[in-house]
Protein backbone atom coordinates (compact mmCIF):
# COMPACT_ATOMS: atom_id res chain seq x y z
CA UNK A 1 129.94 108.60 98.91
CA UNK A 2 133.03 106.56 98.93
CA UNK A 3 136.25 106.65 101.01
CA UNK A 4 139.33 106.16 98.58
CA UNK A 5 137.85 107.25 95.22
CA UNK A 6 139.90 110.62 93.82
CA UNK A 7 137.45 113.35 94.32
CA UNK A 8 137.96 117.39 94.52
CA UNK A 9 139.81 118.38 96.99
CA UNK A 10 141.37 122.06 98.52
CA UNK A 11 144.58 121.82 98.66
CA UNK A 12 146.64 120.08 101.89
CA UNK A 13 150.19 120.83 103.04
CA UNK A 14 151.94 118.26 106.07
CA UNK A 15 154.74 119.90 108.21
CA UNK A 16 157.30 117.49 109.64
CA UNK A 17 159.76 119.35 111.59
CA UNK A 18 161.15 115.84 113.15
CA UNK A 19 161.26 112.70 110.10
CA UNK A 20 162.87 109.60 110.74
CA UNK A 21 163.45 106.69 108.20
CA UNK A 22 161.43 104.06 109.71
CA UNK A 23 162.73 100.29 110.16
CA UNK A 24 160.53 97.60 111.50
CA UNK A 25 161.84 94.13 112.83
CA UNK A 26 160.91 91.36 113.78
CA UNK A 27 162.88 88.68 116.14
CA UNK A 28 161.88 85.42 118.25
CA UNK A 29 162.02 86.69 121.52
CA UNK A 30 163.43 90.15 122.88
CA UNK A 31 166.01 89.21 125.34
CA UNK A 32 168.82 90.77 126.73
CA UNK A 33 172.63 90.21 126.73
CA UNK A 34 171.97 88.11 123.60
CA UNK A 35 172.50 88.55 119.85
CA UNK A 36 168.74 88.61 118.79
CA UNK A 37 168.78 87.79 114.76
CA UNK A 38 166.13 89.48 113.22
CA UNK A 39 164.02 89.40 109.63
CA UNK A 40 165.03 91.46 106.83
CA UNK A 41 164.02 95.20 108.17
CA UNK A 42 160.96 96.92 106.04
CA UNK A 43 161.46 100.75 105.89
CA UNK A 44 159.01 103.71 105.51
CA UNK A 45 159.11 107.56 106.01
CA UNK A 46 158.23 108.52 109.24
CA UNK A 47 157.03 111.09 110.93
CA UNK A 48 153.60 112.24 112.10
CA UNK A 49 152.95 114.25 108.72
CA UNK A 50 154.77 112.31 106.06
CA UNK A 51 152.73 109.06 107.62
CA UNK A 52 149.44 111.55 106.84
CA UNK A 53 150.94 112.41 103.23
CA UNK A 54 151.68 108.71 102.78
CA UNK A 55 148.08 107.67 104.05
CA UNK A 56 145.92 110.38 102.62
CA UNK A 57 147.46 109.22 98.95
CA UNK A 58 146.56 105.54 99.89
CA UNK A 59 143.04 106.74 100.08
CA UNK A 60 142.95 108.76 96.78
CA UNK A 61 143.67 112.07 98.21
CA UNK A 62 146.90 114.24 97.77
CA UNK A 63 148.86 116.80 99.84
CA UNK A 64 152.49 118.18 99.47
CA UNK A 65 154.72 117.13 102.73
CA UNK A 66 157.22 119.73 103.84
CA UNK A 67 160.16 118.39 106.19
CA UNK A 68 163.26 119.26 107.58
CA UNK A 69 165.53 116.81 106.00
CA UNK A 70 169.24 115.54 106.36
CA UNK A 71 171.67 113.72 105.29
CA UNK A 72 171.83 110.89 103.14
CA UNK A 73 168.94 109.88 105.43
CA UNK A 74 166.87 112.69 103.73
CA UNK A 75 167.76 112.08 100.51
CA UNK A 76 166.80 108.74 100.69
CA UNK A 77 162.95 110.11 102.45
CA UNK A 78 162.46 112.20 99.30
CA UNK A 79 163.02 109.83 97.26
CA UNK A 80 161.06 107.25 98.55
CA UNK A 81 158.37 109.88 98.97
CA UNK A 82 158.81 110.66 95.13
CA UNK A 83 158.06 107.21 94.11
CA UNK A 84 154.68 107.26 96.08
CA UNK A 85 153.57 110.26 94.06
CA UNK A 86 153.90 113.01 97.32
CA UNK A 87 155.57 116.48 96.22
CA UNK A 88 157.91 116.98 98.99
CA UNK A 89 159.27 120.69 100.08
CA UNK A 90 162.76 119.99 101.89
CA UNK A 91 163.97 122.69 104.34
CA UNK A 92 167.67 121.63 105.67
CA UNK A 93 168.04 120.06 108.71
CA UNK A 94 170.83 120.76 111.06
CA UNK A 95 172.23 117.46 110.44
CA UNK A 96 171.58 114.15 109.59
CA UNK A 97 167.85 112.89 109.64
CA UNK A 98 166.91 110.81 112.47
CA UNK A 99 166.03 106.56 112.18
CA UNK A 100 163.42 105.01 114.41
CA UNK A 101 162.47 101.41 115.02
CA UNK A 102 159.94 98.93 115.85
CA UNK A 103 160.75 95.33 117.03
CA UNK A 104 158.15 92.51 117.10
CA UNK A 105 158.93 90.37 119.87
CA UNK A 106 157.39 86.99 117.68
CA UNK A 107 156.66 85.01 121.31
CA UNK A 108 154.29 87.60 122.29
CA UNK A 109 153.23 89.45 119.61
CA UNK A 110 154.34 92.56 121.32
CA UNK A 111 156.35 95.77 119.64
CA UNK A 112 159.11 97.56 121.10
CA UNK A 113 159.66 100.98 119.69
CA UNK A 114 162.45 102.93 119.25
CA UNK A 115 162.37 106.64 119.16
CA UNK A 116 165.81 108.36 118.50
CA UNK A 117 165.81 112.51 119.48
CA UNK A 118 167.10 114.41 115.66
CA UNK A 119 169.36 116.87 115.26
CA UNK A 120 169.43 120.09 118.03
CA UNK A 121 167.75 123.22 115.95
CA UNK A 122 168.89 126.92 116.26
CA UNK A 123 166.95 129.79 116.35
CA UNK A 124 167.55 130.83 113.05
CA UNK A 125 166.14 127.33 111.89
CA UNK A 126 163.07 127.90 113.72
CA UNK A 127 162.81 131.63 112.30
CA UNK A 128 163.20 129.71 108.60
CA UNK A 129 160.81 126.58 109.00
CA UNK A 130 158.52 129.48 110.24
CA UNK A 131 158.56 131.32 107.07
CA UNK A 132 158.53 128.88 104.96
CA UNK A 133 155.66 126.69 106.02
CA UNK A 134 153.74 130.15 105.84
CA UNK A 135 154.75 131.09 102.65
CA UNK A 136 153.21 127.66 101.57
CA UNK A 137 150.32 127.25 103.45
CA UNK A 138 147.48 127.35 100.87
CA UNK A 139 144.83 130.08 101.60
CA UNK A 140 141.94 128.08 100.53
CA UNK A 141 142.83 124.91 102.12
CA UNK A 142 144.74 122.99 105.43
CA UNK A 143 147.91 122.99 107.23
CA UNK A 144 148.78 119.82 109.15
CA UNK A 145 151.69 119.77 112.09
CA UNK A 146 152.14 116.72 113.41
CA UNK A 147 154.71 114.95 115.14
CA UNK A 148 157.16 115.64 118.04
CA UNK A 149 159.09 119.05 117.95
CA UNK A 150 163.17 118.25 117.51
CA UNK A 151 165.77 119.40 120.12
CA UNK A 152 165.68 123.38 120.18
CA UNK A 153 162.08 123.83 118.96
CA UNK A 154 160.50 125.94 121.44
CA UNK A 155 157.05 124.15 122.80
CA UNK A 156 155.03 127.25 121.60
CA UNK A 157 156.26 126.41 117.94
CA UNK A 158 152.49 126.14 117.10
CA UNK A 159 150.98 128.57 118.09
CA UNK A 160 153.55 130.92 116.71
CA UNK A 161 153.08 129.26 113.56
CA UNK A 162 149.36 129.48 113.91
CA UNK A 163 149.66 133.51 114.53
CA UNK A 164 151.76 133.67 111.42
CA UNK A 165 149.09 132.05 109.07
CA UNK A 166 145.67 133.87 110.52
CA UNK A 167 144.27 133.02 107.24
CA UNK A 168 145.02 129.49 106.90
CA UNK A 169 143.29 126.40 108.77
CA UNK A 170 146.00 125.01 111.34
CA UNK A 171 145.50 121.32 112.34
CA UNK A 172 147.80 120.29 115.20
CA UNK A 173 148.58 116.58 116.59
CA UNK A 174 151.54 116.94 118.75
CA UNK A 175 152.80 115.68 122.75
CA UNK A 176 154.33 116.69 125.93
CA UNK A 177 155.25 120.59 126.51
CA UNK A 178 153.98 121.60 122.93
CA UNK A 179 150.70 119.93 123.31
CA UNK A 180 150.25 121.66 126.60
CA UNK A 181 151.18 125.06 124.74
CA UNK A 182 148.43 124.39 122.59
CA UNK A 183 145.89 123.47 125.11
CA UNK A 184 146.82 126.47 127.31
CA UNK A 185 144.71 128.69 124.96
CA UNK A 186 147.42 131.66 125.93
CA UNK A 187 147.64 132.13 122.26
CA UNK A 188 146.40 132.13 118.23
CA UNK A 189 144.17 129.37 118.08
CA UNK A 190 144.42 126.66 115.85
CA UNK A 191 141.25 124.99 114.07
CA UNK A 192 142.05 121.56 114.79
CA UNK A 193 143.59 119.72 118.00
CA UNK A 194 143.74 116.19 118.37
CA UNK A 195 145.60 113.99 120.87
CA UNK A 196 145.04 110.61 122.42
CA UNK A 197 143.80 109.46 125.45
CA UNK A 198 146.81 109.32 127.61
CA UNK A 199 147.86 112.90 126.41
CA UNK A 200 143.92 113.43 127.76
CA UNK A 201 144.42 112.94 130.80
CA UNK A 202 147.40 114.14 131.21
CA UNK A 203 146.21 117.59 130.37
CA UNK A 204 143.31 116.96 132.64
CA UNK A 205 145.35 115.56 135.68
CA UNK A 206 142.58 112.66 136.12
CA UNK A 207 141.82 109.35 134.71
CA UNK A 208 139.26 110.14 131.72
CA UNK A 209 137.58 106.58 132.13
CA UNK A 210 133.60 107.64 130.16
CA UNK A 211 133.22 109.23 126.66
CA UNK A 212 131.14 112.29 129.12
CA UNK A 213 134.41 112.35 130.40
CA UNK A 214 136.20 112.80 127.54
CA UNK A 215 133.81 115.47 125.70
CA UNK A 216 134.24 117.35 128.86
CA UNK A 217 137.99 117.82 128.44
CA UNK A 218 137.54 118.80 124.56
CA UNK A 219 134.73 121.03 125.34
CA UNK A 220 136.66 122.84 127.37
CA UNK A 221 139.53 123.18 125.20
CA UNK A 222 137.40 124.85 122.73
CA UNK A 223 136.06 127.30 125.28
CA UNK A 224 139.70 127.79 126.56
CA UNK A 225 140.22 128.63 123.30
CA UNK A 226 142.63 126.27 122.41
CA UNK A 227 141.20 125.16 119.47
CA UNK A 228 137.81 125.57 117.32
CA UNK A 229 137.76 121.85 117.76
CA UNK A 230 139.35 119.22 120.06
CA UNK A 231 139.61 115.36 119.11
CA UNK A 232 140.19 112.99 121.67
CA UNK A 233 140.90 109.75 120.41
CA UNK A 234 140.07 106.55 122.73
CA UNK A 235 141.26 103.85 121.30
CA UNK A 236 139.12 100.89 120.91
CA UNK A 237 136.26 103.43 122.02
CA UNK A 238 136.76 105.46 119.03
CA UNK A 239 137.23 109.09 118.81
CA UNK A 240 135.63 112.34 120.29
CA UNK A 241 135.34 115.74 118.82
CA UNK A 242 134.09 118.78 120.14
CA UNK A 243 133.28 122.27 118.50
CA UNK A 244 131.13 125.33 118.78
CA UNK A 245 128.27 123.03 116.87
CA UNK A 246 128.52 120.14 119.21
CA UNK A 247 129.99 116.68 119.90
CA UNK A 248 130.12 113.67 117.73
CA UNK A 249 131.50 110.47 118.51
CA UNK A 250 133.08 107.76 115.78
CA UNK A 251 132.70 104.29 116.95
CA UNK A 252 136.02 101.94 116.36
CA UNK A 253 135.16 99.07 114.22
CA UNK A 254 136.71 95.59 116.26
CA UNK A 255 139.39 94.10 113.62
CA UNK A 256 142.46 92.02 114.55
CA UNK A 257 145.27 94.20 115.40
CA UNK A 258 148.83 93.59 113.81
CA UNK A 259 150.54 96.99 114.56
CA UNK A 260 149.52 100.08 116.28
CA UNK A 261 151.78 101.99 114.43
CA UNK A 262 150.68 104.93 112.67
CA UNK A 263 146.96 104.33 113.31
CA UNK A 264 146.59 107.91 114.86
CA UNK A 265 148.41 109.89 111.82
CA UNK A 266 145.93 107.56 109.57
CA UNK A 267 142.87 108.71 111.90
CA UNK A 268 143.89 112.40 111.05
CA UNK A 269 144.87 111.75 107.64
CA UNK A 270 141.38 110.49 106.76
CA UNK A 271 139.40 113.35 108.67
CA UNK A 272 141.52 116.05 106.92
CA UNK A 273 141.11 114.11 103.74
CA UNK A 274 137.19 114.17 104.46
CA UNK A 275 137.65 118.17 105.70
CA UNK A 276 139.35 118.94 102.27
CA UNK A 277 137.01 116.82 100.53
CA UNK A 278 133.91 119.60 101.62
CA UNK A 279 132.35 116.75 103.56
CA UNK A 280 131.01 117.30 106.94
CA UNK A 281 132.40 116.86 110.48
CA UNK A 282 130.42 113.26 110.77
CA UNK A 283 131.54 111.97 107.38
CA UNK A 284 135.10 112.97 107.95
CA UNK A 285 135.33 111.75 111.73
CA UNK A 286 134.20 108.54 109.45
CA UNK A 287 136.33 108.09 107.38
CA UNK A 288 139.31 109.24 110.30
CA UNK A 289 138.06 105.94 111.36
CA UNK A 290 138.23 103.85 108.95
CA UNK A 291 141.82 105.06 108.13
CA UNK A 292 142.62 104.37 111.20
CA UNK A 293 140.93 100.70 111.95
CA UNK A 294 142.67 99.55 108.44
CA UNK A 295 146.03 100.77 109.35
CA UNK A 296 146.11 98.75 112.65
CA UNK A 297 145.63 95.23 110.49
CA UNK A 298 148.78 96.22 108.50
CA UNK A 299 152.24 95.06 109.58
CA UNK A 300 154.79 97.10 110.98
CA UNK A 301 154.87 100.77 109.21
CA UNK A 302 152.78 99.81 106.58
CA UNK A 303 149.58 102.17 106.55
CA UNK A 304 145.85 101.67 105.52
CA UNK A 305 144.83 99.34 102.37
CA UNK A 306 142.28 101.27 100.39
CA UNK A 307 140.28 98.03 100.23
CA UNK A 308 139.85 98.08 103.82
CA UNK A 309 139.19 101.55 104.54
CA UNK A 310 136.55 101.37 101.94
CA UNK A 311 134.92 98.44 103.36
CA UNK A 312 135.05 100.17 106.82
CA UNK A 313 133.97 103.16 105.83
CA UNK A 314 131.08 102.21 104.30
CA UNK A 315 130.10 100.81 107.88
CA UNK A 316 130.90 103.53 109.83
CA UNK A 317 128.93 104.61 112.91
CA UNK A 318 129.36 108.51 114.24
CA UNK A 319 126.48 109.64 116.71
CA UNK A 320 126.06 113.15 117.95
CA UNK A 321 126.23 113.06 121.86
């Protein structure tokens, strides 16, 4: 079995309701009341699932990426989405599409990110992105929403999406008020969940310090009903799921670390990859993994090199706990 080989796949569909064009920096030292003079900026869609889209092709997979796009800002995404091979389905944003950015302090190697809100969305926008992310979810495959809701998206966004689409296989990565929609239960479920460990225990209202600790929390997501399954990732402790079947645990391989970013949309981009793929819940919590480990030794925005997520996945470690 190997990680970034093209292989049969059902069909995969990203929703990004909240994009940005990503620019990443770099500067001597981050000071203030200065002019800091910075490298020549590298840019990359962003966006929880356009950064999937953009991973799952590195690792020989494909999905089409539907976003709310704006502007010249927008046009600029699909392009640059066109040119790495990802079929994009635009729905029009209420204005122009948002820019984020990272700067690399160069003294101390540490990152300063900027998150900008987007445009404020109407009801009648959240009535359309509804429809049309149903009307193209494939039956026979997934449905990834990831990212941070825009101004004017309700926080129950998806679990009204997930109530629209009872046929389809919802996978949800999101934060804040929309995350604790979702973990509520109060609604449809969804068939995938993930968040990190800080959202963790802020759901929990306690420090989450053990992985018992952690498969506590996810199992009783599930049984709330939040979700048929619940990862938990913990960073250099790797990731926990939890479903009806049981609890599995991916171990994080230790690699130098260059940028953070985007190692959690690579972590779900490889386990839906491995999900779409037909391959089992410890194979694809693999090769989440591996995704995820490789994307952390690329610079700035840049995601995970197929050589190293093919190296790491071949030494992956998942126990059932």
């Amino acid at each position: 079995m190997r990680a970034t080989d093209p292989a049969r796949q059902v069909p995969v569909l990203t929703v990004t309701l909240n994009p940005a064009l990503d620019l990443s920096t770099a500067t001597a030292s981050v000071t203030p009341e200065v002019k800091l003079r910075c490298e020549a900026p590298i840019t990359h869609p962003g966006g929880g699932g356009l950064n999937i889209s953009r991973a799952m092709a590195l690792m020989g997979g494909h999905s089409r990426a539907l976003a709310a796009l704006g502007g010249l800002t927008g046009q600029r995404i699909v392009q640059m989405l066109a040119d790495a091979g990802i079929g994009v389905i635009a729905l029009p944003a209420p204005g122009e599409t948002r820019r984020s950015f990272t700067v690399t302090d160069a003294a101390t190697g540490q990152q300063f990110r900027f998150v900008l809100p987007g445009p404020e969305w109407g009801t009648d926008l959240v009535e359309q992105a509804l429809d049309q992310i149903a009307r193209h979810a494939p039956a026979d495959g997934y449905v990834v929403l990831s990212g941070s809701n825009p101004p004017g998206v309700p926080a129950a966004f998806a679990a009204m999406l997930a109530a629209r689409m009872p046929q389809g296989r919802l996978i949800v990565d999101t934060s804040g008020a929309a995350l604790a929609e979702v973990a509520s239960g109060r609604n449809a479920s969804v068939h995938i969940l993930r968040m990190d460990d800080r959202e963790a225990e802020g759901l929990a209202g306690r420090p989450l310090p053990t992985r018992g600790d952690t498969a506590a929390l996810a199992v009783e997501l599930v049984e709330r009903g939040a979700a048929q399954g619940v990862i938990i990732a913990r960073g250099t402790d790797g990731n926990i799921i939890a479903t009806r079947d049981g609890i599995w645990h991916a171990h994080a391989e230790t690699v130098p670390v260059v940028s953070k970013v985007g190692a959690g949309d690579s972590y779900l981009a490889g386990f839906t990859l491995g999900l779409a793929r037909g391959w089992d819940i410890a194979e694809a919590m693999g090769l989440g993994a591996a995704a995820a480990s490789a994307t952390v030794q690329t610079p700035a925005t840049e995601l995970c090199r197929p050589g190293d997520v093919e190296a790491l996945f071949q030494a992956r470690i998942v126990t059932r706990i």
